[in-house]
C-alpha atoms as a PDB file:
ATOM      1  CA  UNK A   1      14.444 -11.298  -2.609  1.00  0.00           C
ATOM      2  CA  UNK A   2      16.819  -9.655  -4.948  1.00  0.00           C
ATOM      3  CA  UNK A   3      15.627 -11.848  -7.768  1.00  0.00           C
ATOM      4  CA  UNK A   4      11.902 -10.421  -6.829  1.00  0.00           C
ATOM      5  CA  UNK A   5      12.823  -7.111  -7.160  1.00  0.00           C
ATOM      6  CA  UNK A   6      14.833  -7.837 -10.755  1.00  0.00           C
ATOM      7  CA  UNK A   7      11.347  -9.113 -11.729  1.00  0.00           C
ATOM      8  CA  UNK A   8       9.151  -5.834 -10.413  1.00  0.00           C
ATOM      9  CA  UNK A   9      11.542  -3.925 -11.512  1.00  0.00           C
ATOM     10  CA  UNK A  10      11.898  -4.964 -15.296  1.00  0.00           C
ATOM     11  CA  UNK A  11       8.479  -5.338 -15.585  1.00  0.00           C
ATOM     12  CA  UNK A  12       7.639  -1.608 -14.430  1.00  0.00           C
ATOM     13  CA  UNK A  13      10.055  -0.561 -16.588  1.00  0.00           C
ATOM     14  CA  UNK A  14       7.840  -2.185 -20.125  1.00  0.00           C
ATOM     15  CA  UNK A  15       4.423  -2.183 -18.888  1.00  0.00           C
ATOM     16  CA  UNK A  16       1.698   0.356 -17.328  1.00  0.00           C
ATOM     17  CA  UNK A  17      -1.328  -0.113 -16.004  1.00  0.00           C
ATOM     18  CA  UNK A  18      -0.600  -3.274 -14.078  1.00  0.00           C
ATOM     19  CA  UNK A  19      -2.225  -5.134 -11.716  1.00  0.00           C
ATOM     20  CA  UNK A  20       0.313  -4.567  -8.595  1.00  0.00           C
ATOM     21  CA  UNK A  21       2.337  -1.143  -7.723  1.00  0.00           C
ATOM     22  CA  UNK A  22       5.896  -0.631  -6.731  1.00  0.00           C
ATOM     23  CA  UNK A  23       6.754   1.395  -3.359  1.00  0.00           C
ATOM     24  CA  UNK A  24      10.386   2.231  -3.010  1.00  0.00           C
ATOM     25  CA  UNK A  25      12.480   5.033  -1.514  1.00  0.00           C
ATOM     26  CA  UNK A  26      16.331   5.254  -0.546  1.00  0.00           C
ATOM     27  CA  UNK A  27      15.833   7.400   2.318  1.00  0.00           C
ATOM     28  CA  UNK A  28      12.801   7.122   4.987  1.00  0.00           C
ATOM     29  CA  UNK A  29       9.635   7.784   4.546  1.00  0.00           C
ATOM     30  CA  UNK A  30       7.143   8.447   7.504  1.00  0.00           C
ATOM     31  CA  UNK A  31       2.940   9.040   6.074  1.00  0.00           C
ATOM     32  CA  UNK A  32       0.751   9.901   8.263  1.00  0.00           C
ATOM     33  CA  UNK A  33      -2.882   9.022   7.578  1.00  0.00           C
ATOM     34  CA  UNK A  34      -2.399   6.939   4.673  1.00  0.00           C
ATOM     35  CA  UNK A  35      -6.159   5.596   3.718  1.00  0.00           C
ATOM     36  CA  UNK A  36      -6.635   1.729   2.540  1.00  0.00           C
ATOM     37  CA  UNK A  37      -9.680   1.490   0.738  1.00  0.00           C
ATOM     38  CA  UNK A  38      -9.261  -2.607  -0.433  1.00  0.00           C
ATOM     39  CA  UNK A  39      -7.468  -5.310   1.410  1.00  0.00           C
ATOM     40  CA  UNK A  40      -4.185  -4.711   0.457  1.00  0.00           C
ATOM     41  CA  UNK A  41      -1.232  -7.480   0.946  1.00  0.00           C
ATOM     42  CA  UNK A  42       2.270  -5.943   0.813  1.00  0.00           C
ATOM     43  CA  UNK A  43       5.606  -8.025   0.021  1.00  0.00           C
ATOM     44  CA  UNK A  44       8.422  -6.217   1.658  1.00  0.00           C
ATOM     45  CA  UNK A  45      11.506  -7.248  -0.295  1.00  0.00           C
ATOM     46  CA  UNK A  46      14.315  -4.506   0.894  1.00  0.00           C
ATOM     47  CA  UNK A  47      14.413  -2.557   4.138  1.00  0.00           C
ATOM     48  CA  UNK A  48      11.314  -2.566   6.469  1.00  0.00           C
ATOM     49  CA  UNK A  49       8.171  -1.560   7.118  1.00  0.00           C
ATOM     50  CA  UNK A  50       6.484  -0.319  10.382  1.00  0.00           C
ATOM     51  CA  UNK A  51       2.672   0.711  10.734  1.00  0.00           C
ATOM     52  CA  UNK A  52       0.323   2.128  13.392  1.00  0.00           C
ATOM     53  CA  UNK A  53       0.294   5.118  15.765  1.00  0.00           C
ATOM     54  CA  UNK A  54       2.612   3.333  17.761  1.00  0.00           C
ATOM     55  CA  UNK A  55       4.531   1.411  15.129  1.00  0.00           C
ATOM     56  CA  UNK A  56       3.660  -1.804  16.600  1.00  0.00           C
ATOM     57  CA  UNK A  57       3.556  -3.666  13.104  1.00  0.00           C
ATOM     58  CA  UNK A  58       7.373  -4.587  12.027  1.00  0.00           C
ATOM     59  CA  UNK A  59       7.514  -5.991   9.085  1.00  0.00           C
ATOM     60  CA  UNK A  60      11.323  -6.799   7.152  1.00  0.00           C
ATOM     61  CA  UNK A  61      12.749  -7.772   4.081  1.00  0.00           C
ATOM     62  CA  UNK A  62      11.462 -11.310   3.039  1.00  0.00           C
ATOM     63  CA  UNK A  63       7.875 -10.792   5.022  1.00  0.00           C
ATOM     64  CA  UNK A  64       4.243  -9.612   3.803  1.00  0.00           C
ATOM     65  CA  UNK A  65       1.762  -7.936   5.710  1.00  0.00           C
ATOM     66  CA  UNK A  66      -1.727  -8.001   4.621  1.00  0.00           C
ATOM     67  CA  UNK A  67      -4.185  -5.151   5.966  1.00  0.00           C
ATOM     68  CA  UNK A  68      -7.817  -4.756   6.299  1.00  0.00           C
ATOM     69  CA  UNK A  69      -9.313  -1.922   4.649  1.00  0.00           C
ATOM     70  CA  UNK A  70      -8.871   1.377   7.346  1.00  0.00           C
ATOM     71  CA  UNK A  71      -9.963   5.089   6.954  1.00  0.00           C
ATOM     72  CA  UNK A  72      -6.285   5.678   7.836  1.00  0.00           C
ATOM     73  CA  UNK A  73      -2.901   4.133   8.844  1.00  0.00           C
ATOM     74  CA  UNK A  74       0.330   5.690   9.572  1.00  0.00           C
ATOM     75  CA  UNK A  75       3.499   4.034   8.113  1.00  0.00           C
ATOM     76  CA  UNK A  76       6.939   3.906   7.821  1.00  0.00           C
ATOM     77  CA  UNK A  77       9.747   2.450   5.300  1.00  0.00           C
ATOM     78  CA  UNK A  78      12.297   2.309   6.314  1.00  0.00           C
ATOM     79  CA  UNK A  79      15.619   1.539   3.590  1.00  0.00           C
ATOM     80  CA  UNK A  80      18.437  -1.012   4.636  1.00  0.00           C
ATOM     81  CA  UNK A  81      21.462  -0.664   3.054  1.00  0.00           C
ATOM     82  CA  UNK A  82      20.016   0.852  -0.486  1.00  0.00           C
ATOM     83  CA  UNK A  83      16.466   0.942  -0.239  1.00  0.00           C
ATOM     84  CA  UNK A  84      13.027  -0.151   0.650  1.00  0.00           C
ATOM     85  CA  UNK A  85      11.160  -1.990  -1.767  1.00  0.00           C
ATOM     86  CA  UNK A  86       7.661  -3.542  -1.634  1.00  0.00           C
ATOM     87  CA  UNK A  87       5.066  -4.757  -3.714  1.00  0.00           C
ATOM     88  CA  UNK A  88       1.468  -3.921  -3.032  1.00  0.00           C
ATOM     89  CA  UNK A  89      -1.767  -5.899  -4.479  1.00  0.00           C
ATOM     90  CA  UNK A  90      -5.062  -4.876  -3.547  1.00  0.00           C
ATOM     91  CA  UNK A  91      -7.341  -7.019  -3.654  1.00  0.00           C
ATOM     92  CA  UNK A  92     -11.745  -6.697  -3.417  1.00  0.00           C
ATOM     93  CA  UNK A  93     -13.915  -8.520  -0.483  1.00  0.00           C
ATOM     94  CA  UNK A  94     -14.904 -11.072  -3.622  1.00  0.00           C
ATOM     95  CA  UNK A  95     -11.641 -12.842  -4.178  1.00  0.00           C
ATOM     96  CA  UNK A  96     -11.659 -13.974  -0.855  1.00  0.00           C
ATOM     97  CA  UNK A  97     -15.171 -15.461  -1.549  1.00  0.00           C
ATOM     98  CA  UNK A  98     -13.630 -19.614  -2.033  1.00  0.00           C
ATOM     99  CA  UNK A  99     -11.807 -19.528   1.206  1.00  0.00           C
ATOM    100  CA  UNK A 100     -13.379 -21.191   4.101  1.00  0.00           C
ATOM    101  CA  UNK A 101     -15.328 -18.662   6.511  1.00  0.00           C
ATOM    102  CA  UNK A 102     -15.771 -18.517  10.122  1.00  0.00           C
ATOM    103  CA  UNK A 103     -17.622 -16.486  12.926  1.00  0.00           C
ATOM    104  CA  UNK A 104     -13.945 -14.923  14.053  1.00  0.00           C
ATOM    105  CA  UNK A 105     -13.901 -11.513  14.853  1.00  0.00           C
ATOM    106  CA  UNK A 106     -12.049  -8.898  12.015  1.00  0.00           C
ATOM    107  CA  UNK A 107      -8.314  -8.763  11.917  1.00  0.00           C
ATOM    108  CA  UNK A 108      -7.081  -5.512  11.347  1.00  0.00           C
ATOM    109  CA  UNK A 109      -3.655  -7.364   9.437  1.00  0.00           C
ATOM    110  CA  UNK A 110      -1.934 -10.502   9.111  1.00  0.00           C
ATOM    111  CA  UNK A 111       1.778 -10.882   9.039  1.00  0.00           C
ATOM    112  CA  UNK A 112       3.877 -13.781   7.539  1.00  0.00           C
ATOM    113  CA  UNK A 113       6.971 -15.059   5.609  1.00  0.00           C
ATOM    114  CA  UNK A 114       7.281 -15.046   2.119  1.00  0.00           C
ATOM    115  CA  UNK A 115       8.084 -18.831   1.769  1.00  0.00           C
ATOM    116  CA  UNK A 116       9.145 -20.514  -1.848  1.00  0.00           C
ATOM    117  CA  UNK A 117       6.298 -21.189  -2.760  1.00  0.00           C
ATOM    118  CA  UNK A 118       4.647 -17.725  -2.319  1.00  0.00           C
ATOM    119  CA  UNK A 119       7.845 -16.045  -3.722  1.00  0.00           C
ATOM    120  CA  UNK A 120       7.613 -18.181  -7.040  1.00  0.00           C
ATOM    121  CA  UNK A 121       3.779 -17.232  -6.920  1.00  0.00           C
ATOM    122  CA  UNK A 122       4.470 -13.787  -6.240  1.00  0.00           C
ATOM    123  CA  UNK A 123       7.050 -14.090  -9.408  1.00  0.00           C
ATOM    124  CA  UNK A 124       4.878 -15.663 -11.829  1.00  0.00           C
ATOM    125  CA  UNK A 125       2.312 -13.285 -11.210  1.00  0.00           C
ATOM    126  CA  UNK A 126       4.441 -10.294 -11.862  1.00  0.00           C
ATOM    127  CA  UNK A 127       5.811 -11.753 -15.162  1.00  0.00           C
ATOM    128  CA  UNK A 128       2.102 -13.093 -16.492  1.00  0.00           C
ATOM    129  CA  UNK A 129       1.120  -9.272 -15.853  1.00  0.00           C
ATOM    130  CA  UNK A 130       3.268  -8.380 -19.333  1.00  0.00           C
ATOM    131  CA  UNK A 131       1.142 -10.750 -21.559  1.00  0.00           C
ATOM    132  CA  UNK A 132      -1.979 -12.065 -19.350  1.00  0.00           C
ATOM    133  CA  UNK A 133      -5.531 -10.550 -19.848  1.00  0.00           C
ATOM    134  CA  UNK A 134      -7.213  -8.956 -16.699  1.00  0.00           C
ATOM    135  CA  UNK A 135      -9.237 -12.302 -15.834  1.00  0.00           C
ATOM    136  CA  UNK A 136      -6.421 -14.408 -16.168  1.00  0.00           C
ATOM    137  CA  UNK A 137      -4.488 -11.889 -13.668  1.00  0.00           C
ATOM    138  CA  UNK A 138      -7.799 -12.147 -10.949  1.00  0.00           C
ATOM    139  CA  UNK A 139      -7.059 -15.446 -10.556  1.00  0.00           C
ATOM    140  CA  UNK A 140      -3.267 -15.641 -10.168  1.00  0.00           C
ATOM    141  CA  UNK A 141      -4.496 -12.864  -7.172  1.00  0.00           C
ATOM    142  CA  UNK A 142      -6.876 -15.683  -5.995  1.00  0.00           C
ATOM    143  CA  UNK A 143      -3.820 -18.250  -6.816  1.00  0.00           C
ATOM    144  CA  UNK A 144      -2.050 -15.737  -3.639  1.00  0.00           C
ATOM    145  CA  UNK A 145      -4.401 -16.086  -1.553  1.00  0.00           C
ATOM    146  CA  UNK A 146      -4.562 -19.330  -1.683  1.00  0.00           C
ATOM    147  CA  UNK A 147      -0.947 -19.823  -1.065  1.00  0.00           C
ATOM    148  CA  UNK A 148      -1.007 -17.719   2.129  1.00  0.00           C
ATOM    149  CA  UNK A 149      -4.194 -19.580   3.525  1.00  0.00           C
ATOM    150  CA  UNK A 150      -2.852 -22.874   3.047  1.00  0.00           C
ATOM    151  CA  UNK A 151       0.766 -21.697   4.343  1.00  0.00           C
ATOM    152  CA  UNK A 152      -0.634 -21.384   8.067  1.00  0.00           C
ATOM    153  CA  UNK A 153      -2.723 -18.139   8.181  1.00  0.00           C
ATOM    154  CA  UNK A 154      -6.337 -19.222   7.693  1.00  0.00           C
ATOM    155  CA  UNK A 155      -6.643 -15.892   9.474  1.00  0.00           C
ATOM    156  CA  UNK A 156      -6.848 -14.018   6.576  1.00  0.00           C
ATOM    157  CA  UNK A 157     -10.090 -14.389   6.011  1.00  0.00           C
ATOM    158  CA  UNK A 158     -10.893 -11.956   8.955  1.00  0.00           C
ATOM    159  CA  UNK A 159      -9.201  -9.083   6.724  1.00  0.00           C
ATOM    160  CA  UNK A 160     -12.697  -8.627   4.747  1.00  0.00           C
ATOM    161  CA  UNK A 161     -14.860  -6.740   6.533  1.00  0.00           C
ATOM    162  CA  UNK A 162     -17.793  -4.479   4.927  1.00  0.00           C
ATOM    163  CA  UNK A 163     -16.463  -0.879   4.535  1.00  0.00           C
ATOM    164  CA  UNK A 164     -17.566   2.237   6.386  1.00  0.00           C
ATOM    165  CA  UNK A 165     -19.660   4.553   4.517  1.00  0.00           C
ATOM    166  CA  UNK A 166     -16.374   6.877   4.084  1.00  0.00           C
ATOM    167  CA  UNK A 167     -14.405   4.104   2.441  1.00  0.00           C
ATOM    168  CA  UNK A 168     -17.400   4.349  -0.130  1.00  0.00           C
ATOM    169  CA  UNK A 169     -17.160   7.889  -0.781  1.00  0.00           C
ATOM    170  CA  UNK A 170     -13.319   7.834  -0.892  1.00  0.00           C
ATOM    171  CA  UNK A 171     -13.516   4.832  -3.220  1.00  0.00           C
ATOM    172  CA  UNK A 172     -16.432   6.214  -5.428  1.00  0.00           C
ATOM    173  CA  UNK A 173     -14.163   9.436  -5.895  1.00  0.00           C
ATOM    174  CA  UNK A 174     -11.175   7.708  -6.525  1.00  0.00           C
ATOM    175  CA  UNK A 175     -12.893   5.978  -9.374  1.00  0.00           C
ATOM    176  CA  UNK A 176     -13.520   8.967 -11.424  1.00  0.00           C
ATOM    177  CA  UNK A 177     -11.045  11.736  -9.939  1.00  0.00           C
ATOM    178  CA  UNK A 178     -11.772  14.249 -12.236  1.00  0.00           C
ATOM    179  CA  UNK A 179     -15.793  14.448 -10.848  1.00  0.00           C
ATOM    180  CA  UNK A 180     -16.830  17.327  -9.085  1.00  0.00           C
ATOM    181  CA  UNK A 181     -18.486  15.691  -7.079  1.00  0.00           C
ATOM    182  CA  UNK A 182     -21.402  16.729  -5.305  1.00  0.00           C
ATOM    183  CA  UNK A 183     -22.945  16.017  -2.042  1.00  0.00           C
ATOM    184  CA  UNK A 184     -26.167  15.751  -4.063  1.00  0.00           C
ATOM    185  CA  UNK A 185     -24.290  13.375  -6.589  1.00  0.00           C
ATOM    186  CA  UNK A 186     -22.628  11.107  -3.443  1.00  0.00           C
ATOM    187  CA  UNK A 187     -26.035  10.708  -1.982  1.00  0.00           C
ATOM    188  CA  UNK A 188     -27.943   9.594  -5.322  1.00  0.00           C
ATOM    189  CA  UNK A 189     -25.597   7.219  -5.717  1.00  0.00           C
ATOM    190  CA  UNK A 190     -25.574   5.781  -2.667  1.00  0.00           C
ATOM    191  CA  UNK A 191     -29.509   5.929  -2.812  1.00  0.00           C
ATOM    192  CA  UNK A 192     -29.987   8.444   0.297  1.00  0.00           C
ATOM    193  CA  UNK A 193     -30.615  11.977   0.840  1.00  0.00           C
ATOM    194  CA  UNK A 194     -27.632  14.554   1.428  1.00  0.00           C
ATOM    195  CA  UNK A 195     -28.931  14.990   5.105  1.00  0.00           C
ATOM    196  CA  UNK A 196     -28.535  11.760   5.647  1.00  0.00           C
ATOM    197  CA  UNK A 197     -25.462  11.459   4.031  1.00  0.00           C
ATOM    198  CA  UNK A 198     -24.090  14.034   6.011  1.00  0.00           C
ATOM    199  CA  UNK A 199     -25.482  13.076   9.312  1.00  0.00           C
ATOM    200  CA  UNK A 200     -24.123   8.933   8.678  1.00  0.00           C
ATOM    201  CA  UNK A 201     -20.552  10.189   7.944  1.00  0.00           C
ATOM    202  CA  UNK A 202     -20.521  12.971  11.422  1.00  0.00           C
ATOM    203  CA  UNK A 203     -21.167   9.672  13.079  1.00  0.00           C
ATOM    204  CA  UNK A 204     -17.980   8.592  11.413  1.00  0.00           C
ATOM    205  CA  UNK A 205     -15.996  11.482  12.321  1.00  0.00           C
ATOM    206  CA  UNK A 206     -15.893  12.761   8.298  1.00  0.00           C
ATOM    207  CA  UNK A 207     -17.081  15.664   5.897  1.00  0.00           C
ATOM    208  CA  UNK A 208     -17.978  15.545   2.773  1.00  0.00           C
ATOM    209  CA  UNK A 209     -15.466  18.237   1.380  1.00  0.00           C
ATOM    210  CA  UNK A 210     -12.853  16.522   4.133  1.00  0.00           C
ATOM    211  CA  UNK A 211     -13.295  12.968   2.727  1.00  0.00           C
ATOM    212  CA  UNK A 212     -12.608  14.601  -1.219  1.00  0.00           C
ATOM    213  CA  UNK A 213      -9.434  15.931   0.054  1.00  0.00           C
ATOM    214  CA  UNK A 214      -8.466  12.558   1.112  1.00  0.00           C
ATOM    215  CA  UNK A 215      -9.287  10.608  -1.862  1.00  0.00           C
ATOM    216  CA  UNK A 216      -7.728  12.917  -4.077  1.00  0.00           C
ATOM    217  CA  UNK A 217      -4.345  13.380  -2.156  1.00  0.00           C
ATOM    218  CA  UNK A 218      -4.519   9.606  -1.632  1.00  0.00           C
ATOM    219  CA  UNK A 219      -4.262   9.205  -5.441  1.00  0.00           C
ATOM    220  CA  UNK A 220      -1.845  11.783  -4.958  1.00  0.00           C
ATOM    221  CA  UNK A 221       0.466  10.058  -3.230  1.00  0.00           C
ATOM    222  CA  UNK A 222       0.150   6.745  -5.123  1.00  0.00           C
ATOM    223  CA  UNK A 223       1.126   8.756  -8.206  1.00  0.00           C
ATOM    224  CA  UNK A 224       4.159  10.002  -6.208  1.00  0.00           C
ATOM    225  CA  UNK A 225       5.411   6.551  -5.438  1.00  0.00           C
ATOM    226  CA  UNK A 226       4.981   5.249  -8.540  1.00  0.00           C
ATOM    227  CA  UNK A 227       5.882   7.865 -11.362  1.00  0.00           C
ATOM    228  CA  UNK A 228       7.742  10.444 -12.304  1.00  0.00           C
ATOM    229  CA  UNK A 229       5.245  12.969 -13.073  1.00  0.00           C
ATOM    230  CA  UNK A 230       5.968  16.677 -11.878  1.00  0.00           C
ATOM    231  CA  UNK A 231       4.491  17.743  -9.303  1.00  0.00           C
ATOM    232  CA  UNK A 232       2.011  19.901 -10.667  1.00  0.00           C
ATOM    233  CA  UNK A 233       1.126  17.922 -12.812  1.00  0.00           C
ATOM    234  CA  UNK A 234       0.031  15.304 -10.372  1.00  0.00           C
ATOM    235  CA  UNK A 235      -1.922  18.255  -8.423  1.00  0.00           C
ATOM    236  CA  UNK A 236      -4.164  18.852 -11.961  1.00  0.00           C
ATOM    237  CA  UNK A 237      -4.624  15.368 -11.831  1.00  0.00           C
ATOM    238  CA  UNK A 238      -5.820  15.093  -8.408  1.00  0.00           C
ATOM    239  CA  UNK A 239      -8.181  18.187  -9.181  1.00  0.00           C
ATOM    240  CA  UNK A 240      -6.289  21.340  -7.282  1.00  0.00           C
ATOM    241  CA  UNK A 241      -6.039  23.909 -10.000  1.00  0.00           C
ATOM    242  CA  UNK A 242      -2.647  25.445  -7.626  1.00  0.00           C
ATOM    243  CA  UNK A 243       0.243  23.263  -7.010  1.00  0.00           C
ATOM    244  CA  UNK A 244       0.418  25.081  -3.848  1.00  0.00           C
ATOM    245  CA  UNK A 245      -3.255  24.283  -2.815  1.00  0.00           C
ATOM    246  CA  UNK A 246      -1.811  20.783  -3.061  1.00  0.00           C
ATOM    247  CA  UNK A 247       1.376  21.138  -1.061  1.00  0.00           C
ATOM    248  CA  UNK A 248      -0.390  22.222   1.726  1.00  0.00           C
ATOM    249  CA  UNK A 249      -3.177  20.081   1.757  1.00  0.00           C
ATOM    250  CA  UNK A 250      -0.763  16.915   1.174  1.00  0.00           C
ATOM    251  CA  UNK A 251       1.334  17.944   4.140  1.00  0.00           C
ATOM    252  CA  UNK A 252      -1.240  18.912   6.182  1.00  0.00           C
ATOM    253  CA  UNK A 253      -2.605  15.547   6.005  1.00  0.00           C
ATOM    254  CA  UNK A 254       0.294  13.130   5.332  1.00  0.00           C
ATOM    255  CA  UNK A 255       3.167  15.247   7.493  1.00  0.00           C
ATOM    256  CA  UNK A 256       5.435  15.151   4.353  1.00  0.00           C
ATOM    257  CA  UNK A 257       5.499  17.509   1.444  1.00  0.00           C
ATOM    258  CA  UNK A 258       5.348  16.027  -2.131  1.00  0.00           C
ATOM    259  CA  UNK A 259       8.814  17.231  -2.628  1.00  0.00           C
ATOM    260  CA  UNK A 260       9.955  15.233   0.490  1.00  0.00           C
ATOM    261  CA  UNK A 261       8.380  12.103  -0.502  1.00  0.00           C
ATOM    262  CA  UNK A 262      10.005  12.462  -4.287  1.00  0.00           C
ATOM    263  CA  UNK A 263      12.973  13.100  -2.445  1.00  0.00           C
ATOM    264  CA  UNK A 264      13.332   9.974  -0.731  1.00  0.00           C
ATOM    265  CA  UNK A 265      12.861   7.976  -4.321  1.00  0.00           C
ATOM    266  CA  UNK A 266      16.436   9.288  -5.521  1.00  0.00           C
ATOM    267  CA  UNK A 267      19.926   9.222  -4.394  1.00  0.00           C
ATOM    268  CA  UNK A 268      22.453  12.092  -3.819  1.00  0.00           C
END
């Protein structure tokens, strides 16, 4: 694993924009409510990971859990002797299109080992990201998948499931950040009325200005994991004019402040 994180780490360090993110932290970490929009497969390579209300899902160093998109998902990383380190690829319901399908009910995640083969895979696809085009990187993510479907867990294919009309707002938000947007706006693009809108996502347990909140303190906290913006900054981005507004709203809804969470990422 240590050569893994050599490899995520060096390429971090010369490239933006790329098509996997680095979580890491050198003290723990517990996020409450975390929102996962896309199938999302995480490599743990340092420390452990444990998700759910009851933290049921273990996961350790040299494992990968893959998880279903959810409206929310509590989690905790947990460092081991320096830190935690994962790498996260999210992936969309149509690279999972080749494999096989079958009448199983929906897995909510699917846990495994990161064997050799996956681990060079995994390796490759982090160095290609430096010089590869984005269609030569969507199918090195298919190459993955195929990897952990042939390694034993056909079961992956029960991770794709359509998402709930809330995923779609969160992820239509998320896609242009900076958007007011409107109930009015939401609801044209969806092709429905705003009363309907409405009433569909009550049925889901959501609000409009609740569901806005979430996207943008989701993004939030991505761009707390992975950079080293200020704070503030990071709340402009996310669309709260006070940094404040932001604190609170952040820890009201993940159970750590921003300045907790950056704390982790650094040693005393």
């Amino acid at each position: 694993m240590d050569h893994l994180i050599g490899v995520a780490k060096k390429v971090i360090k010369n490239r933006s924009g790329l098509p996997f993110s680095v979580y890491s932290s050198y003290k723990e970490q517990k996020i409450s409510n975390v929102p996962i929009l896309k199938p999302l497969l995480i490599f743990i390579l340092s420390g452990s990971k444990q998700l759910g209300h009851s933290r049921s899902i273990a996961c350790s160093a040299g494992s990968f859990v893959f998880l279903s998109n959810s409206d929310q998902i509590n989690i905790r990383n947990v460092p081991m002797q320096q830190e935690y380190f994962a790498v996260l690829i999210d992936f969309e319901n149509e690279d999972f299109s080749e494999l096989p399908k079958s009448p199983e009910p929906y897995k909510k995640y699917v846990q495994g080992e990161i064997n050799p083969i996956l681990a060079s895979a995994l390796c490759q696809f982090m160095e290609f990201a430096l010089i590869a085009p984005t269609q030569i990187m969507r199918l090195r993510k298919r190459e993955i998948l195929e990897i952990i479907y042939h390694s034993g867990h056909q079961d992956i294919t029960h991770l794709v499931k359509p998402p709930s009309l809330t995923i779609q707002v969160q992820s239509m938000i998320l896609n242009d950040i900076s958007n007011d947007w409107s109930v009015d706006l939401i609801a044209s693009n969806l092709c429905m009325s705003a009363s309907t809108l409405r009433r569909k996502l009550k049925s889901e347990g959501y609000y409009i200005q609740d569901i806005r909140h979430r996207a943008r303190l989701g993004y939030g906290l991505h761009l707390l994991q992975t950079t080293q913006l200020h704070i503030g900054m990071i709340a402009e981005q996310c669309g709260y004019q006070s940094q404040s507004r932001f604190t609170e709203q952040f820890k009201r809804l993940f159970g750590m402040t921003p300045r907790a969470i950056r704390k982790t990422k650094h040693i005393e």
